[in-house]
Structures are given as C-alpha cells and as structure tokens.
Protein backbone atom coordinates (compact mmCIF):
# COMPACT_ATOMS: atom_id res chain seq x y z
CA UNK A 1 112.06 -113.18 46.44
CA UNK A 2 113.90 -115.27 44.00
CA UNK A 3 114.46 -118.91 44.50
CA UNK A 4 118.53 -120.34 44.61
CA UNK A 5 119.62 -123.02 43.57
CA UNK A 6 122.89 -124.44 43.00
CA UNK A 7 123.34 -122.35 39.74
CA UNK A 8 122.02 -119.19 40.97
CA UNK A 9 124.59 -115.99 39.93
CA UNK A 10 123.09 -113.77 43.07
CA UNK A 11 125.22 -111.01 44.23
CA UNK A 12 125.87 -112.67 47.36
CA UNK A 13 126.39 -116.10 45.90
CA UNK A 14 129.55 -115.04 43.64
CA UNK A 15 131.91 -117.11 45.18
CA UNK A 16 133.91 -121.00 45.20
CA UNK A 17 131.41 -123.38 46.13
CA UNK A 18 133.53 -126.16 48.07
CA UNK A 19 132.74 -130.06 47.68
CA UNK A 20 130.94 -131.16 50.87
CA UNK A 21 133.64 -133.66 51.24
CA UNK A 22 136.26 -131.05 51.42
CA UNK A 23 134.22 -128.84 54.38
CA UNK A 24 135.80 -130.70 57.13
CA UNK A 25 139.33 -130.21 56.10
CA UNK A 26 138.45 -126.67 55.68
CA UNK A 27 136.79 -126.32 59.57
CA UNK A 28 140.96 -126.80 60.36
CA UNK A 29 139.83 -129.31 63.27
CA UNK A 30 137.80 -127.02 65.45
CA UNK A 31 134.03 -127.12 65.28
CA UNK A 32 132.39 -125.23 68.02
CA UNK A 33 133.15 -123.58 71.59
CA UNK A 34 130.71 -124.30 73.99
CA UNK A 35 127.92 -121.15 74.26
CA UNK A 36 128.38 -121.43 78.07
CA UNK A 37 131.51 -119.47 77.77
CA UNK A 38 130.17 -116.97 75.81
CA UNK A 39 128.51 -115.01 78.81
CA UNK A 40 125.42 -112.93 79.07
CA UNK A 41 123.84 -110.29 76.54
CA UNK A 42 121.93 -107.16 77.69
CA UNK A 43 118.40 -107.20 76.18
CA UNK A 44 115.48 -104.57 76.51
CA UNK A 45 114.34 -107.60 78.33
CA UNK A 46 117.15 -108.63 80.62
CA UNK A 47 119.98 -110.47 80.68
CA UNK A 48 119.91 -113.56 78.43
CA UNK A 49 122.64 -116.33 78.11
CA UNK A 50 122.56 -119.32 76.51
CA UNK A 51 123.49 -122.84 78.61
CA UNK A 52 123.92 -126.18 76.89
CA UNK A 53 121.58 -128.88 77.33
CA UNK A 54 121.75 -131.30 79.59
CA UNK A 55 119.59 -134.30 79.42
CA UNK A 56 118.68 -135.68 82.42
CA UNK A 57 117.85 -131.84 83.47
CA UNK A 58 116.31 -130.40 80.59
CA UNK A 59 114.48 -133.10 78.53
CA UNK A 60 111.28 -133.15 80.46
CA UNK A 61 110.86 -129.07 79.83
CA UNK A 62 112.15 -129.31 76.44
CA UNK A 63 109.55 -132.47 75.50
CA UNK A 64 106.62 -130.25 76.90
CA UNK A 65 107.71 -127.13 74.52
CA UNK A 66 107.68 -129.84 71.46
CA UNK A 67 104.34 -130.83 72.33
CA UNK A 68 102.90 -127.01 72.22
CA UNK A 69 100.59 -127.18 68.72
CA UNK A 70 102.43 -123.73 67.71
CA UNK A 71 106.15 -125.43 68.03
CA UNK A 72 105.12 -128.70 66.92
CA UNK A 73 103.64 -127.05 63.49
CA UNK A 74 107.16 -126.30 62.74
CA UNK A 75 109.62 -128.71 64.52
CA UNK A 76 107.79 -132.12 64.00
CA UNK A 77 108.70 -133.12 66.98
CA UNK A 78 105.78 -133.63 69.62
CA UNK A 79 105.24 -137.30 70.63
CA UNK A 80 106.44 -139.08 73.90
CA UNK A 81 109.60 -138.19 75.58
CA UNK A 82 111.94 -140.38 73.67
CA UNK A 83 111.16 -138.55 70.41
CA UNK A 84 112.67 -135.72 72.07
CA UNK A 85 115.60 -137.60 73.35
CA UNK A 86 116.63 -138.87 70.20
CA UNK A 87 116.44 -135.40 68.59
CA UNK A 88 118.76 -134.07 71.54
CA UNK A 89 121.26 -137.44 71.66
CA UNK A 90 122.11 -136.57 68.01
CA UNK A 91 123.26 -133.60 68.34
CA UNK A 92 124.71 -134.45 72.01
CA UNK A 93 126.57 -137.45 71.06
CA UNK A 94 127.60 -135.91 67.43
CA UNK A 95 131.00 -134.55 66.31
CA UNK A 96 130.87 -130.86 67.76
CA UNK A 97 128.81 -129.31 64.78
CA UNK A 98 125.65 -128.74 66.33
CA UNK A 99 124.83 -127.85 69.96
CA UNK A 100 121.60 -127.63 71.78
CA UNK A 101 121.01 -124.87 74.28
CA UNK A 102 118.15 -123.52 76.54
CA UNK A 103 117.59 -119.84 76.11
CA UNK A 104 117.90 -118.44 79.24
CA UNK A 105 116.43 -114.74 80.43
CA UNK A 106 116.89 -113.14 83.65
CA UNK A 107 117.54 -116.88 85.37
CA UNK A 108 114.54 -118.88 83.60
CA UNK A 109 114.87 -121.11 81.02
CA UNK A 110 112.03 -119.86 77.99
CA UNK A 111 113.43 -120.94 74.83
CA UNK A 112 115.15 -123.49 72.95
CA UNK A 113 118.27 -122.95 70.70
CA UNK A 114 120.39 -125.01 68.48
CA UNK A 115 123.89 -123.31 67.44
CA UNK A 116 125.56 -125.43 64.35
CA UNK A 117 128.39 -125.23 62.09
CA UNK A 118 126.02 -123.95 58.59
CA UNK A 119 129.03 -125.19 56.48
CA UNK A 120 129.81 -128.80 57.75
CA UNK A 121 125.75 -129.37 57.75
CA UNK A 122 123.73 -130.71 55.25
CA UNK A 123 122.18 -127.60 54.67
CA UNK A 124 125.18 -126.55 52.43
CA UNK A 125 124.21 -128.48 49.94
CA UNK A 126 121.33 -125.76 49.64
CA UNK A 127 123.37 -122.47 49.63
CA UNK A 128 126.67 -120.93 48.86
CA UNK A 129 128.43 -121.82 52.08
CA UNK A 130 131.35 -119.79 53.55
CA UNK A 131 133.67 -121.77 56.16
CA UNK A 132 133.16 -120.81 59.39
CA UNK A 133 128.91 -119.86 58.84
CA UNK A 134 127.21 -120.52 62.17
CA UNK A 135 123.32 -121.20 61.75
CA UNK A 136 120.67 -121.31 64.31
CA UNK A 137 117.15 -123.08 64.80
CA UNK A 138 115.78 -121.80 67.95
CA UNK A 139 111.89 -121.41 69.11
CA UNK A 140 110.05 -119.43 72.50
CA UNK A 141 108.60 -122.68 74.70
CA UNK A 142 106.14 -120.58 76.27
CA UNK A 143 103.41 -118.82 74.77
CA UNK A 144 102.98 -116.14 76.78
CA UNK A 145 106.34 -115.00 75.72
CA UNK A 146 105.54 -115.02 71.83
CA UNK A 147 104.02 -111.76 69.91
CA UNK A 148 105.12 -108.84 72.02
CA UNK A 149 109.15 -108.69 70.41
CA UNK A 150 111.04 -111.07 72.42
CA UNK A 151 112.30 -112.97 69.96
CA UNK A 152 113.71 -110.08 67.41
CA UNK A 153 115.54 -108.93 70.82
CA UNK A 154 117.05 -112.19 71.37
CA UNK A 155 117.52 -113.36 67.91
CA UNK A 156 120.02 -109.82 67.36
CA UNK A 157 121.23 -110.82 70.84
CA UNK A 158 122.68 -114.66 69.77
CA UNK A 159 123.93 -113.37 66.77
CA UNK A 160 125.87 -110.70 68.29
CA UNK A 161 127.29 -113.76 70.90
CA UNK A 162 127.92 -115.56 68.09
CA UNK A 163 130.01 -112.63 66.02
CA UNK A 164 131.48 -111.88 69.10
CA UNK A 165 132.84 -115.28 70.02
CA UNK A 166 133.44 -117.12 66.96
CA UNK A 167 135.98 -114.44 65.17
CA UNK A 168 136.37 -116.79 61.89
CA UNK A 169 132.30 -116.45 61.26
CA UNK A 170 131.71 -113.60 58.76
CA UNK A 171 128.02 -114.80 58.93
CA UNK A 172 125.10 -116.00 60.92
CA UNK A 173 122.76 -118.38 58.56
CA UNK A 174 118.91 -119.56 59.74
CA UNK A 175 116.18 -120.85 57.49
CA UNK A 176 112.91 -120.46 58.55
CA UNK A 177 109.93 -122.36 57.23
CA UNK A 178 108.27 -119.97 55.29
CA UNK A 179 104.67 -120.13 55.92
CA UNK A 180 105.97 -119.16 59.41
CA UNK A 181 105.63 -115.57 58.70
CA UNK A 182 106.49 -114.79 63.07
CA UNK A 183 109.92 -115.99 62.94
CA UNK A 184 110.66 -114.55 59.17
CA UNK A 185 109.16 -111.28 60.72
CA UNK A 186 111.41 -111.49 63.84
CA UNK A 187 114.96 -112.57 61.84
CA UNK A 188 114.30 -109.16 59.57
CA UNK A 189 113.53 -106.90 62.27
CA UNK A 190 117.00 -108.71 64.37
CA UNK A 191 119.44 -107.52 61.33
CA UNK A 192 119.13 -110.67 58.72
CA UNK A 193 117.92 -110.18 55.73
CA UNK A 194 116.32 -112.41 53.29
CA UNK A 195 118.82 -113.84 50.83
CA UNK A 196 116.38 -116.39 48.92
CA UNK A 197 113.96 -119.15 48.87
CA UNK A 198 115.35 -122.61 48.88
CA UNK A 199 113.96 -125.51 49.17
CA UNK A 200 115.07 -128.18 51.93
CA UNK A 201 113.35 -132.07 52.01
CA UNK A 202 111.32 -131.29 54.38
CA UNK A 203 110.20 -127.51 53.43
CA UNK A 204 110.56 -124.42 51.64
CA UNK A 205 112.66 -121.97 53.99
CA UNK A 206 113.83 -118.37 53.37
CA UNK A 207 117.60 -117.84 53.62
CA UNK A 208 118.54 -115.39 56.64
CA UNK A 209 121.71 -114.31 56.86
CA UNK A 210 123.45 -111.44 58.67
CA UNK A 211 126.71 -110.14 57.77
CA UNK A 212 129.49 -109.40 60.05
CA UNK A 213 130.48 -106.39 58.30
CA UNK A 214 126.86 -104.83 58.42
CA UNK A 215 125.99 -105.73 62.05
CA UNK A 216 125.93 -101.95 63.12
CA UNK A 217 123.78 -100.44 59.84
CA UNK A 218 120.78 -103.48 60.43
C-alpha cells in the first residue's frame, strides 16, 4: 500500500485541498446531530444503536474497558479514572465535532464509539479531506465479544447510520493503527477499503474510507 502525503496524486486524492483555517466556514455552522436520534440498526447480531455518553453513568464502565491490555495497546488510555475523564470531557465539553457514544446491542452496552467531524479534525492535515467526512474510533470493551465478526457487523452497521443520517457526508473516514491487523481486517470486510498509509504523531494508521456511492457493491 502506498504511503500519502500531502503531495500524493492518488486517484482518490485529485481534488482542492482546503486551508484548515477555512474548514469551519465550510461546515456552514452545523457540526454534528446527536447519534441518539439516529435509531437502531438490524445486525446478524441484534439490534444495535448508539447512545451518547454520559459521564456520571458511563465513566466507571468505560475506565474498566481502557484498562483491558488489548484496548489499552491501542488507545493509551488505561490509568485511574480521571485519565478517562479527561479523554471524555474533551470531547464532551468541545465544539460539536466529536461525540462519544456507547455501542449498544440488544439493550447492553459492549463497545465504545467516537463519531467526529474527519474534516474540522486535526486529522485533515493528513489526508485529502472532503467537507462533511465523518470518521470513527470505536473499540469492543469486552473480550468475549472480539474474534467471532462482531465488529465487521457493526462497523457496516454505524456507517450505514451515519450515510443515512448525515445526507452532506459522501464518506465515512477511520484510521486504524496498523500493527492492529483485527480492526484493519474488520473495516475491509464492513465495506472500507484501504486508501493509504499515513502517518499520524502518534502512529502509522491505514486510511479507511467508504464511499457513499459504493455502499451497496462493498
């Protein structure tokens, strides 16, 4: 896989590369819609929806899935509870572009999402952004539910919320770490496909993205 950089004349890099200081005029106010009101998505393994976090419910389950050696190789986030609280307050008390969310399926909270505008982050600096790309981190807080599929299910299941409830995003972005071969595994078997390597500060991540218009052929 090549690498991109800021240079790079890729097929799907061949367009206007805005100045990150122009992004936020270009977002035309609105950042994101809450994922609450996006409703529930059928899955071979139930019904999954995605509910916003709220601290003083959620930060003692999510500080517990941080601390789990096969997150915390990834996230860098195990440590005492107020690590995880800063993490969360961040995006919580922030401007609208990012917003954390338990995963839940069939009533039980088992995994950890964060939905964020791709093109008013600093990960644009990285890639050819398009307004309106919506990226996601997300990763399975319990073990037992890791290795059998759930996560391509519910990785083609957020994107479709996403495409269905954000009508200006043309494309879901996510950049895996790639020595973590699971999740690259799981976002190409979900319908994204592997745009580049690119190197972030703080590691070398492959560049997911699925495409609106190809949502039914991947």
């Amino acid at each position: 896989m090549p690498s991109l950089d800021v240079g790079s004349a890729a097929d799907d890099t061949l367009e206007l590369r805005f100045p990150a200081e122009l992004l936020p005029l270009l977002a035309e106010a609105d950042l994101l819609e809450s994922p609450a009101a996006w409703g529930a998505a059928a899955t071979p393994f139930g019904a999954f929806r995605l509910e916003p976090v709220r601290l003083e419910r959620d930060l003692d389950l999510l500080t517990r899935w941080m601390n789990d050696p096969e997150v915390a190789a990834f996230w860098d986030l195990a440590g005492p509870v107020s690590r995880t609280a800063a993490h969360l307050c961040e995006q919580l008390d922030g401007d609208g572009r990012s917003i954390p969310c338990l995963g839940v399926l069939n009533g039980t909270p088992m995994s950890y999402w964060e939905i964020y505008r791709a093109d008013l982050d600093p990960l644009a600096r990285h890639y050819p952004a398009r307004p309106h790309d919506t990226g996601i981190h997300l990763l399975i807080g319990d073990g037992t539910n890791r290795g059998r599929g759930l996560g391509t299910a519910l990785l083609r299941a957020v994107a479709d919320l996403v495409l269905d409830n954000r009508p200006r995003c043309t494309r879901v972005i996510a950049e895996p770490d790639m020595r973590n071969t699971p999740s690259v595994s799981a976002f190409l078997n979900s319908g994204f496909r592997c745009s580049a390597e690119i190197d972030l500060p703080e590691k070398r991540a492959a560049l997911m993205i699925r495409e609106r218009a190809l949502r039914n052929l991947l």
